[in-house]
PDB file of N, CA and C in Angstrom:
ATOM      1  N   UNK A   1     -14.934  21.768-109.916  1.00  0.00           N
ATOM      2  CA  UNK A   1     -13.502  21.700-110.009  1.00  0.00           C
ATOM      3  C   UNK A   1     -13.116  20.995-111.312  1.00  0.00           C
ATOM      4  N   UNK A   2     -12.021  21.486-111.923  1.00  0.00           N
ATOM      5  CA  UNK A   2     -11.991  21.047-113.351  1.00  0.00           C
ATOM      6  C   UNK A   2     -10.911  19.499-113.112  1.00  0.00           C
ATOM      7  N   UNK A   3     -11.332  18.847-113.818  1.00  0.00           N
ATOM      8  CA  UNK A   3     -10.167  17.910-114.127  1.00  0.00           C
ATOM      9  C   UNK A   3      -8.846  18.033-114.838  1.00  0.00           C
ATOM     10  N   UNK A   4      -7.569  17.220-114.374  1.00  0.00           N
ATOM     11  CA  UNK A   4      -6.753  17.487-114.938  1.00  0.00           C
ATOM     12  C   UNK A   4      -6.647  16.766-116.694  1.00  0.00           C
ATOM     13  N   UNK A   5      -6.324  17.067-117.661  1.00  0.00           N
ATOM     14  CA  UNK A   5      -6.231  17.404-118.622  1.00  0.00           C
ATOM     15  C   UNK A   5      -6.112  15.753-118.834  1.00  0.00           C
ATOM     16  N   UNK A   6      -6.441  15.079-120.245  1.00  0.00           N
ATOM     17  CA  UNK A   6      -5.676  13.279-120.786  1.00  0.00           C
ATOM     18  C   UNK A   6      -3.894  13.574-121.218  1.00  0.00           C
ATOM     19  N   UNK A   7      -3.650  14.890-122.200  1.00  0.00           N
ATOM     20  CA  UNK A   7      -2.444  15.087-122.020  1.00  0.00           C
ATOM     21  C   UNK A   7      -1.767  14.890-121.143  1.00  0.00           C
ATOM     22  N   UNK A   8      -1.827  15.647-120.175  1.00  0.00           N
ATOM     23  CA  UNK A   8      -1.137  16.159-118.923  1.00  0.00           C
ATOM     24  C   UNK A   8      -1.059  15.025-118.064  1.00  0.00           C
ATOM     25  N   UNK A   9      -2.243  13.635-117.946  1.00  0.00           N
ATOM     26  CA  UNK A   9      -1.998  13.099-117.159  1.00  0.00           C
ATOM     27  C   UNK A   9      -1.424  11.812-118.011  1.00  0.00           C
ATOM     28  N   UNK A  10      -1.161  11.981-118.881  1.00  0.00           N
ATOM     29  CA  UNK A  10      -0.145  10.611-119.878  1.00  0.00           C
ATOM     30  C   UNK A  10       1.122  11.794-119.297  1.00  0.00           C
ATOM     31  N   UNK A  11       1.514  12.751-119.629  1.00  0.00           N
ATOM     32  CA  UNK A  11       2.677  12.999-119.064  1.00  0.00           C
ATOM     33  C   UNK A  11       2.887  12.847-118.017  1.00  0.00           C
ATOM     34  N   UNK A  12       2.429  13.060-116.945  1.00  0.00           N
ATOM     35  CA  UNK A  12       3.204  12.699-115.706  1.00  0.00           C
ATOM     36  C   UNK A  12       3.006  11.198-115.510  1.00  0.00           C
ATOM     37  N   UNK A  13       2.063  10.361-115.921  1.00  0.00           N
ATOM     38  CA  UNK A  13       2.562   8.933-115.852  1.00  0.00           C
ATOM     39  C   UNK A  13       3.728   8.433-116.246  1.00  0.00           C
ATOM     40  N   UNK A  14       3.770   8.776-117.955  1.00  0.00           N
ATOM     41  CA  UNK A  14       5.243   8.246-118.182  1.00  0.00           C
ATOM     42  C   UNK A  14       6.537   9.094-117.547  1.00  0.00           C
ATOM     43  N   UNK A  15       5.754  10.398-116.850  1.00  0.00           N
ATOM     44  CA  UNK A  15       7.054  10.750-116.351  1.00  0.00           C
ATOM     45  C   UNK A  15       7.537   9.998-115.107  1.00  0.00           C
ATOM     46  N   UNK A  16       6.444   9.678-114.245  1.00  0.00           N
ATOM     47  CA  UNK A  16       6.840   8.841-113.192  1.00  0.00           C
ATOM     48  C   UNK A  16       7.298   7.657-113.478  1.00  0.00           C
ATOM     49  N   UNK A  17       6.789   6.910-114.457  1.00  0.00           N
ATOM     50  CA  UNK A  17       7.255   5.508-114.876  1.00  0.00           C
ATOM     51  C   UNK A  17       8.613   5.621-114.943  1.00  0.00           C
ATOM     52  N   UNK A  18       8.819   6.389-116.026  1.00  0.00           N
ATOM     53  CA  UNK A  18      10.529   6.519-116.502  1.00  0.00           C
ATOM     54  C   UNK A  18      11.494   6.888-115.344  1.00  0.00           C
ATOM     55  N   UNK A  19      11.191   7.129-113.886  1.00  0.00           N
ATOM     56  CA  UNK A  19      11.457   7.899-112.990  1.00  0.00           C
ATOM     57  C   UNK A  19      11.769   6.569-112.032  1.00  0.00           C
ATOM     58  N   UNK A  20      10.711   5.882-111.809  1.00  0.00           N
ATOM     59  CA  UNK A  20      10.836   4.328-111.273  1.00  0.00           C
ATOM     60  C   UNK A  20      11.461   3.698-112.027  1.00  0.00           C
ATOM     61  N   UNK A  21      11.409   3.332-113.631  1.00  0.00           N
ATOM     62  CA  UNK A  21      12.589   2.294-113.780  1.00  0.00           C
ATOM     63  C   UNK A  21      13.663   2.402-113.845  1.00  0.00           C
ATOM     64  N   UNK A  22      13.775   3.786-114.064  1.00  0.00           N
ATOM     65  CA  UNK A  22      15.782   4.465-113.952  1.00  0.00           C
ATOM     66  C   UNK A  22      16.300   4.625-112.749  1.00  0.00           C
ATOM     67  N   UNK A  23      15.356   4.972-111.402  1.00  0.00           N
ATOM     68  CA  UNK A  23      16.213   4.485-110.490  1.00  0.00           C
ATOM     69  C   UNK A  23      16.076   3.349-109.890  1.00  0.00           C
ATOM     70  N   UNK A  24      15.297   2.242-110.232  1.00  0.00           N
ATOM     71  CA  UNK A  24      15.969   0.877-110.155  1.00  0.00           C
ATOM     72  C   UNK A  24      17.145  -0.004-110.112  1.00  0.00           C
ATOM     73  N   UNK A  25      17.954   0.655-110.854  1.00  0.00           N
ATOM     74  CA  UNK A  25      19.242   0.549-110.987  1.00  0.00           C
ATOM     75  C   UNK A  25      20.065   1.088-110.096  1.00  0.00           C
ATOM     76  N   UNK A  26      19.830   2.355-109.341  1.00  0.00           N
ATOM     77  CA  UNK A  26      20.927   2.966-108.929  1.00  0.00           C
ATOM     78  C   UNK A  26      20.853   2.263-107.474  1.00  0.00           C
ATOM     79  N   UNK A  27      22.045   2.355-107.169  1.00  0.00           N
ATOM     80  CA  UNK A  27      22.599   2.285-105.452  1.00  0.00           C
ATOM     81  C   UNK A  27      23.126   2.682-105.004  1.00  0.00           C
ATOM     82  N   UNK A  28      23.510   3.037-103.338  1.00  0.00           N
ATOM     83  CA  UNK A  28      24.347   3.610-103.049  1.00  0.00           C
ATOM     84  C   UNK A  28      25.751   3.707-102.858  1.00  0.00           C
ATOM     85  N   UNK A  29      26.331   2.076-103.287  1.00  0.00           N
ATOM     86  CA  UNK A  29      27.535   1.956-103.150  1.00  0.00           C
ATOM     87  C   UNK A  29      27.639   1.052-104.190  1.00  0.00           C
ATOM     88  N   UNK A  30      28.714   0.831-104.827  1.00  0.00           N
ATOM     89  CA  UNK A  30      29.322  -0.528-105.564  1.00  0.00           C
ATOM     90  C   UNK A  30      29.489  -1.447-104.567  1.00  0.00           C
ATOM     91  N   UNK A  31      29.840  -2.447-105.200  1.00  0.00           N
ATOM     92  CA  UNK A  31      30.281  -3.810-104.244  1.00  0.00           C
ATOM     93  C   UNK A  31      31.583  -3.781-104.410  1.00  0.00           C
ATOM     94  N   UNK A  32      32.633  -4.060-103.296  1.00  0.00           N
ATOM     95  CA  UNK A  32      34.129  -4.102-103.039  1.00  0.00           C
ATOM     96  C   UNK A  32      34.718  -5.593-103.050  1.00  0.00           C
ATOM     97  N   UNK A  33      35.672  -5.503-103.446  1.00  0.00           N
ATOM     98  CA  UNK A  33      35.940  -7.350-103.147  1.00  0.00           C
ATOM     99  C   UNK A  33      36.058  -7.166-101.286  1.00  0.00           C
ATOM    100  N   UNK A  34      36.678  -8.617-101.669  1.00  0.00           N
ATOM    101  CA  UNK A  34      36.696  -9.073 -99.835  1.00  0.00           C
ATOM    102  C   UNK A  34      37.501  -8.456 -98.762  1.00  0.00           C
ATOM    103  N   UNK A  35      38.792  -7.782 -99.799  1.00  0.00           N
ATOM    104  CA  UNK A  35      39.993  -7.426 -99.009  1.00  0.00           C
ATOM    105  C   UNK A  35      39.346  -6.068 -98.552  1.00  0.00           C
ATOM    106  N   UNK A  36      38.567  -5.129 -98.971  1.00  0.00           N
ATOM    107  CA  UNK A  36      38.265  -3.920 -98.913  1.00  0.00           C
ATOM    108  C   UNK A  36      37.467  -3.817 -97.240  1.00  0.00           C
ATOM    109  N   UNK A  37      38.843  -2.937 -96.504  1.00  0.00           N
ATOM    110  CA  UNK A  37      37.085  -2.498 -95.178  1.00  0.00           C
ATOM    111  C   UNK A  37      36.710  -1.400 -95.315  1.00  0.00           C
ATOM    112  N   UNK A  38      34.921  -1.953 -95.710  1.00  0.00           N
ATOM    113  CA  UNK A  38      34.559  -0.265 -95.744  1.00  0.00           C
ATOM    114  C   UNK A  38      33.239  -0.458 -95.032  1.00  0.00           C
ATOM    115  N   UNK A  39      32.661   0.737 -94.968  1.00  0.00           N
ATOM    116  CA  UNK A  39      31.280   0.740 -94.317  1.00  0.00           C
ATOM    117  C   UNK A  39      30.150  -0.132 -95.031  1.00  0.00           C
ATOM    118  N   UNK A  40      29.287  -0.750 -94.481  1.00  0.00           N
ATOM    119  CA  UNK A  40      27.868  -1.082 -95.592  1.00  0.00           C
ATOM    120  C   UNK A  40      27.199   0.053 -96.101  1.00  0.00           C
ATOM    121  N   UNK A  41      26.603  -0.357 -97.142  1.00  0.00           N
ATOM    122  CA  UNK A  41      25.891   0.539 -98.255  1.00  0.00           C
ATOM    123  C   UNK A  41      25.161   1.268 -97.366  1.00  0.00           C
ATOM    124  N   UNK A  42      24.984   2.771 -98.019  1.00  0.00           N
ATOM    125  CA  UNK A  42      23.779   3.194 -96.682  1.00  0.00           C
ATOM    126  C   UNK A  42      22.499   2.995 -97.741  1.00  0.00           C
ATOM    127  N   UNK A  43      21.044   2.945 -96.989  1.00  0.00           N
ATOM    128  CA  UNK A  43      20.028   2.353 -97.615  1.00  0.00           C
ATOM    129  C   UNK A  43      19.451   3.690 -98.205  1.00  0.00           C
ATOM    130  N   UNK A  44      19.813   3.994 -99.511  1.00  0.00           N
ATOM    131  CA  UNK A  44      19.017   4.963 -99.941  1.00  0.00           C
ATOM    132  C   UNK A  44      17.823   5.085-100.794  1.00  0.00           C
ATOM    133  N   UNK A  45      17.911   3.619-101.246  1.00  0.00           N
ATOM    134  CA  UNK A  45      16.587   3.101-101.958  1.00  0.00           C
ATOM    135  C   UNK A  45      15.417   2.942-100.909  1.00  0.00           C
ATOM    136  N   UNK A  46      15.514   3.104 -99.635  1.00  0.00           N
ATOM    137  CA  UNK A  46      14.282   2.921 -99.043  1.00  0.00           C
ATOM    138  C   UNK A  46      13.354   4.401 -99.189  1.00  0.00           C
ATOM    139  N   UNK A  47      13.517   5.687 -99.458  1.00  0.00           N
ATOM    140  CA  UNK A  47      13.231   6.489 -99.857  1.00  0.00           C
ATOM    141  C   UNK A  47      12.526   7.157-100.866  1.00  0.00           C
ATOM    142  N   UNK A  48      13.146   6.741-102.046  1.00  0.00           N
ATOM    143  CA  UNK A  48      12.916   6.871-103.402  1.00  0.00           C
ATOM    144  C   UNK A  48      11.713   7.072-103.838  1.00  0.00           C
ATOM    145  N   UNK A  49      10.647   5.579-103.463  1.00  0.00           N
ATOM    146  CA  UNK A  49       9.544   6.016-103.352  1.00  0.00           C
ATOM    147  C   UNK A  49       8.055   6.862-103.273  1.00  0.00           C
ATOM    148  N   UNK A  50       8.615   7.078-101.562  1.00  0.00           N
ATOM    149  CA  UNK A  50       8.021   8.343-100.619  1.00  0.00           C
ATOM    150  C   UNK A  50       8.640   9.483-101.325  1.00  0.00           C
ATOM    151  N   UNK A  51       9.699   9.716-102.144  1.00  0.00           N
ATOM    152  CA  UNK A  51       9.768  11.194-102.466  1.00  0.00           C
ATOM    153  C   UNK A  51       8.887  11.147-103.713  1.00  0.00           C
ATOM    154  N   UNK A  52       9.054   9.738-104.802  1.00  0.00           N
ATOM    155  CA  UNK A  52       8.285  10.129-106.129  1.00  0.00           C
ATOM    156  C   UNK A  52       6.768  10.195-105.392  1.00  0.00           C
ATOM    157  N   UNK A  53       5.591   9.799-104.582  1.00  0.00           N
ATOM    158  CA  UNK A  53       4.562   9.987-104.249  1.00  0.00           C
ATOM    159  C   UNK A  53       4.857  11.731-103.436  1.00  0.00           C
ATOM    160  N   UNK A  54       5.524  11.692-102.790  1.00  0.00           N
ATOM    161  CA  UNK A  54       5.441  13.461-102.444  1.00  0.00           C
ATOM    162  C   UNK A  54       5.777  14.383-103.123  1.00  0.00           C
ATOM    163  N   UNK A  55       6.031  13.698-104.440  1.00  0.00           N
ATOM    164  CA  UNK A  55       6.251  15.116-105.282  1.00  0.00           C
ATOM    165  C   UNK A  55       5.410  14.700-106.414  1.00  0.00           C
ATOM    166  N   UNK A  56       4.795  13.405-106.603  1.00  0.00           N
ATOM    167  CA  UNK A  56       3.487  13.609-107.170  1.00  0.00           C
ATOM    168  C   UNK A  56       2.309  14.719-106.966  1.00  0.00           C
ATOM    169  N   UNK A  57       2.440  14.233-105.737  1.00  0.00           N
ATOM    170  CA  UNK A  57       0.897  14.785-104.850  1.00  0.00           C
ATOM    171  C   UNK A  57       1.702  16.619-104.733  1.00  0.00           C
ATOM    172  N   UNK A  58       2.419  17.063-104.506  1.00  0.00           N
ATOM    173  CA  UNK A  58       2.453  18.485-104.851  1.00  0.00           C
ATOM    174  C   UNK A  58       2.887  18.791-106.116  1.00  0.00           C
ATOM    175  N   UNK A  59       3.164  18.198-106.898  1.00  0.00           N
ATOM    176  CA  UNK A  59       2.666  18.656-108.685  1.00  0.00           C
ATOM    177  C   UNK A  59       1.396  18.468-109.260  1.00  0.00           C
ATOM    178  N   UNK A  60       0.090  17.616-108.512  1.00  0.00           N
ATOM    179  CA  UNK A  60      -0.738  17.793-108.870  1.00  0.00           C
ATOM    180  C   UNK A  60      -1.433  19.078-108.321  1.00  0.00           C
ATOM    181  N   UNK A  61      -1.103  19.498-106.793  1.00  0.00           N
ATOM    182  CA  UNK A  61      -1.535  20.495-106.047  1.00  0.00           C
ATOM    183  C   UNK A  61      -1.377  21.687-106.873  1.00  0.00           C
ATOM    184  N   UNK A  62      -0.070  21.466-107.085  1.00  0.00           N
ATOM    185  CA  UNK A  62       0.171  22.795-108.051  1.00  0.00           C
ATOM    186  C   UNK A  62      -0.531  22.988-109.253  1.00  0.00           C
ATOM    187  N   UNK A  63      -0.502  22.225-110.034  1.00  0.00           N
ATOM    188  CA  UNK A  63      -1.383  21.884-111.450  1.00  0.00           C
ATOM    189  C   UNK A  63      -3.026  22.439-111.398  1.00  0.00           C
ATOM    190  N   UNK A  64      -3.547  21.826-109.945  1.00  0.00           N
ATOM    191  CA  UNK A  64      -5.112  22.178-109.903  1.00  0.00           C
ATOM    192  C   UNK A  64      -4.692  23.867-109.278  1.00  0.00           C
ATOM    193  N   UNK A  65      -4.516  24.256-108.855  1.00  0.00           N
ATOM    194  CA  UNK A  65      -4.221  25.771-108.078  1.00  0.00           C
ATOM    195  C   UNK A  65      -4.077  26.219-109.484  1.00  0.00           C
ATOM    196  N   UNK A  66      -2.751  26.744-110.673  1.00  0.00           N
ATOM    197  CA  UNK A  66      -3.416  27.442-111.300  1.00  0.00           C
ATOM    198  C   UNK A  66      -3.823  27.011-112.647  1.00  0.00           C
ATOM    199  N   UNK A  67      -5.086  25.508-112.334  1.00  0.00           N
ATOM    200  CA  UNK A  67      -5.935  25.797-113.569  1.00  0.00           C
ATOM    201  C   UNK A  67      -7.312  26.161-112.823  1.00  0.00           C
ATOM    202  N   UNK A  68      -7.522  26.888-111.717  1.00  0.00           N
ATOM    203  CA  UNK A  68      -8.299  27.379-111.183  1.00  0.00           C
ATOM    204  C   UNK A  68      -8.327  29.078-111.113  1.00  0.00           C
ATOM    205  N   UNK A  69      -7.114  29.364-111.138  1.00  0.00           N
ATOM    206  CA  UNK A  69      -7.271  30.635-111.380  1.00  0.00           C
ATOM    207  C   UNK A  69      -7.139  31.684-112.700  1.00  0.00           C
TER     208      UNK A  69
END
């Protein structure tokens, strides 16, 4: 089975890197002052994660599939 490429795998590192520190920042809500009733933030950073590892692991799937054929 061939290995994936030193190119290819500096790209998807810094692609994931750049992927984790940009959404570091994001959230799902601003903060309201005091007078404001609104719902709490919904937690969408608990996610984020689990999707960048599941779409790691099927871009590499894909990657080895067709440098095999």
């Amino acid at each position: 089975m061939k290995s994936i490429s030193h190119n290819l795998r500096r790209k998807l590192f810094l692609s994931a890197l750049f992927i984790v520190l940009s959404t570091s920042f994001a959230s799902a809500q601003d903060e309201f002052p005091d007078d404001v009733n609104d719902e709490p933030a919904v937690p969408v950073d608990n996610y984020i994660y689990a999707g960048l590892i599941a779409g790691a692991v099927l871009a590499i799937r894909k990657l080895k599939k067709t440098e095999t054929v």
